[in-house]
Protein backbone atom coordinates (compact mmCIF):
# COMPACT_ATOMS: atom_id res chain seq x y z
CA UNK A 1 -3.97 -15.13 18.00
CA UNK A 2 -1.31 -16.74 15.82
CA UNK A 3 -1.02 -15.25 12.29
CA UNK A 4 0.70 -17.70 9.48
CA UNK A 5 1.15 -18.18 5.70
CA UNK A 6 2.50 -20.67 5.43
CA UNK A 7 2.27 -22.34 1.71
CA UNK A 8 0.68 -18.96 0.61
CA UNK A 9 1.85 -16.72 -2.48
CA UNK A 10 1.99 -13.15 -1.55
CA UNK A 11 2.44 -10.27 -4.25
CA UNK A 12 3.94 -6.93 -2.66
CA UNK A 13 4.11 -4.31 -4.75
CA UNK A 14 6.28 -1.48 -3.92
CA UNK A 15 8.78 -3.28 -2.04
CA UNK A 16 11.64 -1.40 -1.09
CA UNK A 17 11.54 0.87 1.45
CA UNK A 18 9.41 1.81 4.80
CA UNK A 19 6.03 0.22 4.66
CA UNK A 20 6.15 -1.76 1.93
CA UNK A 21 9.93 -3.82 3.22
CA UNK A 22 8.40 -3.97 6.70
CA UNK A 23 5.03 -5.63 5.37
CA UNK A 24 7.65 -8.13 2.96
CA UNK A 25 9.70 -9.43 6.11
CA UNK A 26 6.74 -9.62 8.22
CA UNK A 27 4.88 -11.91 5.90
CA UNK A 28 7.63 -14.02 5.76
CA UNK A 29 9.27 -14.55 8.61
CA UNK A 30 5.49 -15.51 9.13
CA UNK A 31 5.84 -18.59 6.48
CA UNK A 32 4.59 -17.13 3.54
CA UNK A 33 6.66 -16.61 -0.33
CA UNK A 34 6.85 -13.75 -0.99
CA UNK A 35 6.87 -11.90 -4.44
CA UNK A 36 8.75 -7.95 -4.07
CA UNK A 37 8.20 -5.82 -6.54
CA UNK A 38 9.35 -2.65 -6.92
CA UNK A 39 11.04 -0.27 -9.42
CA UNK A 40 13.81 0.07 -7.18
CA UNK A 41 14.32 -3.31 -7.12
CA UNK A 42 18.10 -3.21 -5.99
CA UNK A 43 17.23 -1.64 -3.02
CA UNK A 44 14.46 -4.64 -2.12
CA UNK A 45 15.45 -6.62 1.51
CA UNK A 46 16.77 -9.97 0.04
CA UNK A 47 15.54 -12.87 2.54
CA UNK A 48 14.85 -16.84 2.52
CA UNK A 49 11.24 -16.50 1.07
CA UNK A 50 11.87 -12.95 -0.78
CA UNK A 51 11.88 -13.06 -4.55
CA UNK A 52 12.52 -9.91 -5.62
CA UNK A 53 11.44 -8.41 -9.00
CA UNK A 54 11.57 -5.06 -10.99
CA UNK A 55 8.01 -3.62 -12.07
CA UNK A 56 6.42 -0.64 -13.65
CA UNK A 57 3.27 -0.40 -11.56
CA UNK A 58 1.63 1.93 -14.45
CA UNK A 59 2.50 -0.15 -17.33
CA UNK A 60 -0.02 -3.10 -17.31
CA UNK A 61 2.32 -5.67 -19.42
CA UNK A 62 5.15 -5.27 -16.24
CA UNK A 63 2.41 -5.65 -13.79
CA UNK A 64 1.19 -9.15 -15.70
CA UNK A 65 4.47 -10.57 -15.91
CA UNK A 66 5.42 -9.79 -12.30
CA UNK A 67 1.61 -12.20 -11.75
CA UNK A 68 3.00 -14.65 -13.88
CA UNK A 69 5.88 -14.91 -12.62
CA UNK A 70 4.47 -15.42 -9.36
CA UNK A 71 2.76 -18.42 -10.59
CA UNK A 72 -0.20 -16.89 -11.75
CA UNK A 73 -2.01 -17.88 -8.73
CA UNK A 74 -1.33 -15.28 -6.06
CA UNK A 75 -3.21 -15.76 -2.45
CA UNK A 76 -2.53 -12.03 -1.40
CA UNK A 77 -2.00 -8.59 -3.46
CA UNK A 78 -0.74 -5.92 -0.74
CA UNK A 79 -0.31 -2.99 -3.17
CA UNK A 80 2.18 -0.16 -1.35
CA UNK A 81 3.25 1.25 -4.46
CA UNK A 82 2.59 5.19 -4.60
CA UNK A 83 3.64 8.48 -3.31
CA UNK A 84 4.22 11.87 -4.49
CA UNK A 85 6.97 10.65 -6.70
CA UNK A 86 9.90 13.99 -5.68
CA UNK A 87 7.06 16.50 -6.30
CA UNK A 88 6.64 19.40 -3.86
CA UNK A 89 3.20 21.73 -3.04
CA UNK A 90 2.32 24.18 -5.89
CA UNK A 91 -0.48 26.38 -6.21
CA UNK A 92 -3.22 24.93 -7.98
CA UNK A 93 -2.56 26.29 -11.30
CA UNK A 94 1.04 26.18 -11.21
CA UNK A 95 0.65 22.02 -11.16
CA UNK A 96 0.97 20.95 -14.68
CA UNK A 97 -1.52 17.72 -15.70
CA UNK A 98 1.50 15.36 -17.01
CA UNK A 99 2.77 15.43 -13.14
CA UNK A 100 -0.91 15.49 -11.71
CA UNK A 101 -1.51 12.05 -13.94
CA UNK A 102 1.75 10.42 -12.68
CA UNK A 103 0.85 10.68 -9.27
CA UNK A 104 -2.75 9.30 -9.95
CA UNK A 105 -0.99 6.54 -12.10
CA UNK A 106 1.29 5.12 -9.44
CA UNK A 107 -1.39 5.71 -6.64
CA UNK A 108 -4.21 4.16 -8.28
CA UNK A 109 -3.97 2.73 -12.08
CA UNK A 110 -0.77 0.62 -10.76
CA UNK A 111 -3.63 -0.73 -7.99
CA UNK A 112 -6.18 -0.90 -10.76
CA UNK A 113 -3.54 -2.80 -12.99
CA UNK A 114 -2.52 -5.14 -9.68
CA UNK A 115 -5.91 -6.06 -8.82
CA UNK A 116 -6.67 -6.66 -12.33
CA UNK A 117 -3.96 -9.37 -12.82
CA UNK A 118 -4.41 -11.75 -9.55
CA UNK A 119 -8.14 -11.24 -10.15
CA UNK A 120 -8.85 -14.27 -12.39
CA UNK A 121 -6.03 -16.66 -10.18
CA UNK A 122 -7.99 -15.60 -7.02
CA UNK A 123 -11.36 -16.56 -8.69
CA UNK A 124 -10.41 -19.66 -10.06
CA UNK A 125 -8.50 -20.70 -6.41
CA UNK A 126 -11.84 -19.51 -4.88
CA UNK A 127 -10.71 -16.41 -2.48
CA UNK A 128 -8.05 -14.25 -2.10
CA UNK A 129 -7.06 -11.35 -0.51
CA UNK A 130 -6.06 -7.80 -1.66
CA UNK A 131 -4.97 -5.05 0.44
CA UNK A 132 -3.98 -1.52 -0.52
CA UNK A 133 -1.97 0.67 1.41
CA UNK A 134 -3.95 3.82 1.10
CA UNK A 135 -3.58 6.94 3.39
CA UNK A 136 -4.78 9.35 6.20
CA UNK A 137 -5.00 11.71 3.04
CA UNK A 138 -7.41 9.42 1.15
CA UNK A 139 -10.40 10.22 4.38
CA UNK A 140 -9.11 13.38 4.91
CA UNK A 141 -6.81 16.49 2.94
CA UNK A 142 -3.32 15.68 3.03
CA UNK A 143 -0.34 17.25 5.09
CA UNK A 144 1.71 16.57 1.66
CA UNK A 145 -0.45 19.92 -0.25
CA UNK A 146 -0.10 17.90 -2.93
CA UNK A 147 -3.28 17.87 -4.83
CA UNK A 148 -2.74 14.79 -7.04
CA UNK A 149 -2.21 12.83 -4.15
CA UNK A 150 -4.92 13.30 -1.76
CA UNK A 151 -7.25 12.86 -5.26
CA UNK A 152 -5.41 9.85 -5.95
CA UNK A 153 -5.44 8.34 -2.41
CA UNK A 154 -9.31 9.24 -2.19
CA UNK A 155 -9.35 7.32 -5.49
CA UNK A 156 -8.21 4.36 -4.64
CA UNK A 157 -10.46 4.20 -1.42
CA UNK A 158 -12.88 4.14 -3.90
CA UNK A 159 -11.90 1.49 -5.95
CA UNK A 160 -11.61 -0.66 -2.95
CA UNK A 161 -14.96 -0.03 -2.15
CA UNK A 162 -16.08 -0.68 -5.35
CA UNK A 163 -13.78 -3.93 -5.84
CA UNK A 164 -15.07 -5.56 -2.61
CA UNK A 165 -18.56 -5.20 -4.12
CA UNK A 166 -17.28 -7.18 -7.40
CA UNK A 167 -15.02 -9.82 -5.91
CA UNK A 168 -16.94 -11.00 -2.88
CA UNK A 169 -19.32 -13.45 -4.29
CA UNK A 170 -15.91 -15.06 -5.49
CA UNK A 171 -14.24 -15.38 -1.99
CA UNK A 172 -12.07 -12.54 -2.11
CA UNK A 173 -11.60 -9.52 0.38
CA UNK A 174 -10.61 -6.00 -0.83
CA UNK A 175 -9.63 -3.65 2.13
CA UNK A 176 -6.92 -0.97 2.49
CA UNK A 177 -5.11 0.33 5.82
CA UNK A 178 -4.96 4.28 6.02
CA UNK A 179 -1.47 5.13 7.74
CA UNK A 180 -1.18 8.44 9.25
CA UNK A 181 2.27 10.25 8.42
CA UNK A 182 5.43 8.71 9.02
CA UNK A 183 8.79 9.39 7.62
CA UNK A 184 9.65 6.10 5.74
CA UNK A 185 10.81 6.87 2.41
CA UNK A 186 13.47 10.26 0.48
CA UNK A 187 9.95 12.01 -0.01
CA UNK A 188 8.63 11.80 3.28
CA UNK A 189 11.59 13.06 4.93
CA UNK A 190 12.11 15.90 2.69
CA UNK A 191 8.28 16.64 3.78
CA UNK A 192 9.41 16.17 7.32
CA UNK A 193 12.47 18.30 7.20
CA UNK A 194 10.33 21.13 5.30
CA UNK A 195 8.01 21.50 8.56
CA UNK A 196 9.34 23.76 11.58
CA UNK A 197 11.75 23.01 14.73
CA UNK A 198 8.50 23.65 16.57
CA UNK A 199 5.95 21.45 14.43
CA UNK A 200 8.17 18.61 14.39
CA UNK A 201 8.69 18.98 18.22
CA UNK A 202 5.29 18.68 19.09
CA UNK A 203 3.90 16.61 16.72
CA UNK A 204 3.88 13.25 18.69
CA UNK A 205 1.81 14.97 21.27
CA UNK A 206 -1.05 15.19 18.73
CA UNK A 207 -1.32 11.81 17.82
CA UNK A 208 -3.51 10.14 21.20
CA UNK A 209 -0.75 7.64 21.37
CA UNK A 210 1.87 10.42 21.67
CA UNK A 211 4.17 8.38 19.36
CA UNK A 212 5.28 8.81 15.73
CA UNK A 213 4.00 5.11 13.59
CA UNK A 214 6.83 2.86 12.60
CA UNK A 215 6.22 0.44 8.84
CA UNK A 216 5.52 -2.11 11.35
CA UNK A 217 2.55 -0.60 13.27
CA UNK A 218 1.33 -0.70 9.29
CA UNK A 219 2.89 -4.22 8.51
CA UNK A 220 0.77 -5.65 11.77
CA UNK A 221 -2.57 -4.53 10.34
CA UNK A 222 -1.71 -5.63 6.95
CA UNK A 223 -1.08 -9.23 8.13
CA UNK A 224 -4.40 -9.51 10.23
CA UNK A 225 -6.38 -8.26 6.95
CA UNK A 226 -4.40 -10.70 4.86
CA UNK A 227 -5.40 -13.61 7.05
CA UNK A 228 -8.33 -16.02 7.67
CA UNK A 229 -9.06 -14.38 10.81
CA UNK A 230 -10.65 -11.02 8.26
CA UNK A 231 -12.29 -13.55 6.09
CA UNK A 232 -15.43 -10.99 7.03
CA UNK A 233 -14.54 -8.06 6.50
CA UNK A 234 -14.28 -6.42 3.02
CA UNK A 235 -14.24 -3.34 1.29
CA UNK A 236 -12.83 -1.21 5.10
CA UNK A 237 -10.54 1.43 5.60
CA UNK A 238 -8.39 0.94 8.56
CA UNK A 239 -6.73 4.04 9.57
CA UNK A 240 -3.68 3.35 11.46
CA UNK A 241 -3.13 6.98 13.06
CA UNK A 242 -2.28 6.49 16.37
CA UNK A 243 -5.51 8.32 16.85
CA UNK A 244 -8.79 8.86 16.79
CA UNK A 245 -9.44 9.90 13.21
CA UNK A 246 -11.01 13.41 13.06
């Protein structure tokens, strides 16, 4: 089953590292242009059909201009953007609400903001696709402890649900792939290296595939959702585990 983009505008948002640079070279060294976004935006993979752009995914006036700069018409939204943004596990009421509400914002208002600005392009072109990257922790709790994140991740399931309700009749497909963990980014590895000789020894042999996921295992299942071959399927959460998801 062959997978191309060619002569398609794709929009990723949080660009730089792990997932979200693995899903920007797979789309296109599969044909498409490709918009990368990120904050970071020095650190974003330069390449052929890479544009690469800096973006506040919480600050709705950044997210438009990144759309318009895109050409306002944008054929896929893959919205990576997130994470627990250098915060560690505290008890409950140790967690003060200005860092709870910046881990919702970049988890879910910068996906609310996204979707909100290639909306009107995609209606007008007559489809579209948007895909978020969610997590294991948005189906489940999260190995992370941190509370604004698995609230934020459950969120956004939610708002793809509720956006693939909306945006059908217009064409356009709203789904999100739910990676299990994986090491890809500063955070993650600090979570990594918290866990024990032990844990991190045996870990693989939980996961049914008894492998750890690499960005590309998530890249893969981005692409197929992205493409005319999902022009089905809407408002689904694929987890990409490795496993069975309990």
């Amino acid at each position: 089953m062959q997978i191309r983009f060619d002569g398609k505008t794709v929009v990723v948002a949080g660009a730089a590292r792990g997932i979200g640079r693995a899903i920007v070279r797979a789309f296109a060294n599969d044909g498409a242009s490709v918009v990368a976004c990120d904050r970071l935006v020095a650190e974003i993979e330069p390449g052929e059909r890479v544009r690469a752009l800096a973006v506040d995914v919480t600050d709705a006036a950044s997210v438009d201009a990144v759309v318009a700069q895109a050409g306002g018409r944008v054929d896929v939204l893959v919205y990576v953007a997130g994470g627990v943004l250098g915060q560690v596990p505290k008890p409950l009421e140790e967690v003060r609400p200005e860092d709870f509400a910046a881990i919702v914002d970049a988890n879910l208002k910068g996906c609310f903001l996204f979707a909100r600005a290639v909306a009107p392009g995609m209606k007008k072109a007559g489809g579209g696709r948007i895909v978020t990257i969610s997590s294991r922790a948005g189906l489940a709790t999260s190995l992370t402890g941190i509370q604004a994140y698995a609230s934020a991740k459950h969120g956004q399931v939610g708002l793809v649900k509720q956006l693939a309700q909306e945006l059908g009749p217009f064409g356009i497909t709203v789904n999100s792939v739910a990676p299990g963990f994986m090491a890809t980014s500063p955070d993650y590895e600090r979570q990594w290296n918290s866990y024990s000789e032990e844990f991190r020894r045996s870990f693989a042999d939980r996961i049914a595939m008894r492998r750890m996921g690499r960005p590309e295992d998530i890249a893969d299942a981005v692409l197929f959702l992205a493409s005319d071959r999902a022009s089905w399927i809407t408002g689904q959460i694929l987890p990409v585990t490795g496993s069975p998801l309990a």
